[in-house]
C-alpha atoms as a PDB file:
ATOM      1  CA  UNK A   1     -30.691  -6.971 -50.804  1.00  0.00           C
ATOM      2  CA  UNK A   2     -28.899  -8.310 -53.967  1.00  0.00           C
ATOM      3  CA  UNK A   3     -32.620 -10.131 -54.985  1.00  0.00           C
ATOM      4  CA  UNK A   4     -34.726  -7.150 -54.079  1.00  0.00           C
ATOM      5  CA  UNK A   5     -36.857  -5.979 -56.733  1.00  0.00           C
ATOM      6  CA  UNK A   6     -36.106  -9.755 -58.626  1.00  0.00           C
ATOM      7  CA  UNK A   7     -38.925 -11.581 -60.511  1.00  0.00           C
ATOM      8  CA  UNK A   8     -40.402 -13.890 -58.028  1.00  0.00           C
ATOM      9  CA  UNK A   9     -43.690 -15.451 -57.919  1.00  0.00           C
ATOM     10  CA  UNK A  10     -45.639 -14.635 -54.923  1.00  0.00           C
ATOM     11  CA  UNK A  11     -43.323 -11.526 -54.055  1.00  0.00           C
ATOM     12  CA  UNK A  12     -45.071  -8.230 -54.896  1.00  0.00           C
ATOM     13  CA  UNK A  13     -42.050  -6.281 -54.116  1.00  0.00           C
ATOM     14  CA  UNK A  14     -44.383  -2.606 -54.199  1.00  0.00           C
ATOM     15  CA  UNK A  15     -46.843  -3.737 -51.644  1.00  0.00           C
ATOM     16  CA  UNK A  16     -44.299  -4.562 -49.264  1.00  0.00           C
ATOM     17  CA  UNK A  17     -41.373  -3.132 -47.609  1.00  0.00           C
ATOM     18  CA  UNK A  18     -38.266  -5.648 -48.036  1.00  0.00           C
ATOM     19  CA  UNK A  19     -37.407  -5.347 -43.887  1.00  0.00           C
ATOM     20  CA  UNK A  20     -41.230  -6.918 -43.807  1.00  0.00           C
ATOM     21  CA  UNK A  21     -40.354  -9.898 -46.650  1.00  0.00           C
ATOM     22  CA  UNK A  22     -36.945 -10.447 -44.695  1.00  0.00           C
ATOM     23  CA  UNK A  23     -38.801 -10.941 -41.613  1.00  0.00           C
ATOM     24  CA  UNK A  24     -41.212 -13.264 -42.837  1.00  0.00           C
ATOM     25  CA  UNK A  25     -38.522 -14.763 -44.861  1.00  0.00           C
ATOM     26  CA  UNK A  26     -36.527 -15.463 -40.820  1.00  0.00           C
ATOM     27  CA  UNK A  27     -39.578 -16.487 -39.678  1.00  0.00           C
ATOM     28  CA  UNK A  28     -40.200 -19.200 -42.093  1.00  0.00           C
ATOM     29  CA  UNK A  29     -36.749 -20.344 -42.144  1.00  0.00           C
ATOM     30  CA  UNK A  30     -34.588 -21.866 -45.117  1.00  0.00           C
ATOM     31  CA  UNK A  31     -35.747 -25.433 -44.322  1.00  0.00           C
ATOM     32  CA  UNK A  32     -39.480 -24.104 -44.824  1.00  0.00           C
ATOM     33  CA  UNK A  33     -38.865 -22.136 -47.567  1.00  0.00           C
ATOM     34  CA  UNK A  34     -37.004 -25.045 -49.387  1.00  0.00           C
ATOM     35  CA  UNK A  35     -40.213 -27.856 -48.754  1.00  0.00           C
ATOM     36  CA  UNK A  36     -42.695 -24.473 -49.743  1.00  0.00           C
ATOM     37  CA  UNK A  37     -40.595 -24.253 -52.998  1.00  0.00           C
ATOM     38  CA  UNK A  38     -40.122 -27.635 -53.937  1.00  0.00           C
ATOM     39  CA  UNK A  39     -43.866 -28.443 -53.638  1.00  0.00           C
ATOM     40  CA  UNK A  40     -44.967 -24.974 -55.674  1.00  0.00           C
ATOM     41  CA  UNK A  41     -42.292 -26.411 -58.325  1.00  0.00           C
ATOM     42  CA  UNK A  42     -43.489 -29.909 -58.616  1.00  0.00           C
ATOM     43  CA  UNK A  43     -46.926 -28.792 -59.312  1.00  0.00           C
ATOM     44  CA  UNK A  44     -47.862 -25.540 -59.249  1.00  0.00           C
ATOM     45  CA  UNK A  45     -50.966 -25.545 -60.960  1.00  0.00           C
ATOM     46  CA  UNK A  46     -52.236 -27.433 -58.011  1.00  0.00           C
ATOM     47  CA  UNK A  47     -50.368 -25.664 -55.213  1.00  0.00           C
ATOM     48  CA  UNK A  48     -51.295 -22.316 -55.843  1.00  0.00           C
ATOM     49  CA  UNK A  49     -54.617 -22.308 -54.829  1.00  0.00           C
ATOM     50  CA  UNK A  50     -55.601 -23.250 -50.915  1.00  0.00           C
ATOM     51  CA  UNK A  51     -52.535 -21.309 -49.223  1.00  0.00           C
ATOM     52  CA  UNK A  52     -53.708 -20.371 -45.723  1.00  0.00           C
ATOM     53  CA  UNK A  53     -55.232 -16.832 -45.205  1.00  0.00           C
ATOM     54  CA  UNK A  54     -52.378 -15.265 -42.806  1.00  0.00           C
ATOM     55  CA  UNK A  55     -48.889 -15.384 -41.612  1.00  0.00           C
ATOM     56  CA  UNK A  56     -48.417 -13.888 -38.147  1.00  0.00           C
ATOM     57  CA  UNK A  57     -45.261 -13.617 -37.266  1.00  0.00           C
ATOM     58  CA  UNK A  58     -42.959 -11.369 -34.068  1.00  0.00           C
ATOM     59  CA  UNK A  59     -39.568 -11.281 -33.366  1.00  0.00           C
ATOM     60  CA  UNK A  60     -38.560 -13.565 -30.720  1.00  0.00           C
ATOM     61  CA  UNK A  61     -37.063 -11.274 -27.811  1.00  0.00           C
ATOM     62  CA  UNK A  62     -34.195 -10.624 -27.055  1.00  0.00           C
ATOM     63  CA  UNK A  63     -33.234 -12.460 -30.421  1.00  0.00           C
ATOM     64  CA  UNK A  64     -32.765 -11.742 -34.277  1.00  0.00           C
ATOM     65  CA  UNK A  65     -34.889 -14.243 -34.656  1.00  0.00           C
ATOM     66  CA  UNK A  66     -38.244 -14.541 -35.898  1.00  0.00           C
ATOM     67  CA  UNK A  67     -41.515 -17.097 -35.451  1.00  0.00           C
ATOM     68  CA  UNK A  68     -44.537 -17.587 -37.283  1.00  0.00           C
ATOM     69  CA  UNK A  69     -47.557 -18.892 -37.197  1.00  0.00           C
ATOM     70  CA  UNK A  70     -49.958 -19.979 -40.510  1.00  0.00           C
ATOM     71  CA  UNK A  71     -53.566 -19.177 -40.012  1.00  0.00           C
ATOM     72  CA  UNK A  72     -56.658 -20.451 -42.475  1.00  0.00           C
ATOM     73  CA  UNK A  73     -59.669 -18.240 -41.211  1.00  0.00           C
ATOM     74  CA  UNK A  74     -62.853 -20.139 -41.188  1.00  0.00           C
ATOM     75  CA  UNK A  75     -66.555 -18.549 -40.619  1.00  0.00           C
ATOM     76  CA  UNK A  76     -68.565 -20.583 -38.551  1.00  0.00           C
ATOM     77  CA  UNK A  77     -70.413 -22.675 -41.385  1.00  0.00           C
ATOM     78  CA  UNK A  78     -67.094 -22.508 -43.586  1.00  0.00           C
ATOM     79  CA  UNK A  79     -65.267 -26.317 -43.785  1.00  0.00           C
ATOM     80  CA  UNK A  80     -61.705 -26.971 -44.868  1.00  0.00           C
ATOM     81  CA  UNK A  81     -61.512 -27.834 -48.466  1.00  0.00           C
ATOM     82  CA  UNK A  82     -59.513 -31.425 -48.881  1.00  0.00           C
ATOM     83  CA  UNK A  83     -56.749 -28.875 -50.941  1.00  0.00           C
ATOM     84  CA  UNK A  84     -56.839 -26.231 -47.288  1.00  0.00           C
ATOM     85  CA  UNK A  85     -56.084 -29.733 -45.211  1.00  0.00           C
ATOM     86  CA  UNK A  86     -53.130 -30.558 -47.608  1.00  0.00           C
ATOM     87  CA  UNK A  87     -51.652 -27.534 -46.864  1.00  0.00           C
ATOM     88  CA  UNK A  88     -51.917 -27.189 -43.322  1.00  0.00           C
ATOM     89  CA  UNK A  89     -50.638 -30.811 -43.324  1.00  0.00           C
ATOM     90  CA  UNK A  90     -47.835 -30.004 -45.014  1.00  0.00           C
ATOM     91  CA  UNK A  91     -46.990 -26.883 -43.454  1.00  0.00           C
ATOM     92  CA  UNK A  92     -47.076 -28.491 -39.973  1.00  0.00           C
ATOM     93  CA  UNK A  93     -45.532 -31.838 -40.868  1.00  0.00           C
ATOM     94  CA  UNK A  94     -42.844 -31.579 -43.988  1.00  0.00           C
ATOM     95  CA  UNK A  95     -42.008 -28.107 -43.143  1.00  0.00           C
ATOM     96  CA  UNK A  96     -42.229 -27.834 -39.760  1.00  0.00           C
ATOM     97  CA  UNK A  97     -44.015 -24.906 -39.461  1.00  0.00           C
ATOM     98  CA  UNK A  98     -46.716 -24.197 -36.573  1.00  0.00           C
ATOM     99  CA  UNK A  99     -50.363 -23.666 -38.016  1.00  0.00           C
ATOM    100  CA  UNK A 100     -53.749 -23.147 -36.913  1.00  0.00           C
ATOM    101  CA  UNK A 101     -57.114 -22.815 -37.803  1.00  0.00           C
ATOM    102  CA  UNK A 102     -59.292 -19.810 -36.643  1.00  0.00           C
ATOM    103  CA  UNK A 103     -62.864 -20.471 -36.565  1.00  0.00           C
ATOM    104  CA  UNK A 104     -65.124 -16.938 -36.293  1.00  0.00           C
ATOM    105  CA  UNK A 105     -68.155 -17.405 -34.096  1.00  0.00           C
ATOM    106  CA  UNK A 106     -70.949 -14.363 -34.549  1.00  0.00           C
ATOM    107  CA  UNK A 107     -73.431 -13.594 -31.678  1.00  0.00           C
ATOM    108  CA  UNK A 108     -76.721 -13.963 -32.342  1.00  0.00           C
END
């Protein structure tokens, strides 16, 4: 509560609700907020671009506690870019975070 409403890159503090930005914020957890940050800070220029296209995320039951899980969305022609792979390598191995790539299949 004492941040809310704070400058903060990447927080849009009118499109979402701060009990949905705490959540998330459980759900990544200090450690993977900390590696997120540092890397955004050493370069962000480069970082900016190739974040993954969703956060899912629950509260674990019967817990205060929350999981996630990073998802880059892929159609079915669509290839990760080298700066997508960095990410989701990072994600999973520096900050520990579980990721995942979705890849849409169309009937036809």
């Amino acid at each position: 509560d004492q941040c809310f409403g704070q400058c903060v890159i990447g927080v849009n503090w009118e499109k979402w609700e701060l009990q949905t930005i705490t959540e998330i914020s459980k759900a990544f957890g200090g450690t993977g907020i900390a590696h997120i940050c540092r890397l955004l800070a050493t370069n962000y220029r480069y970082w900016s671009a190739g974040l993954p296209d969703l956060i899912v995320w629950r509260q674990v039951k019967n817990s205060d506690c929350f999981e996630c899980l990073i998802v880059e969305v892929k159609g079915e022609r669509d290839r990760l870019s080298e700066k997508q792979k960095c990410w989701l390598w990072f994600l999973q191995n520096q900050a520990k975070m579980n990721v995942c790539v979705a890849k849409i299949k169309t009937d036809s």
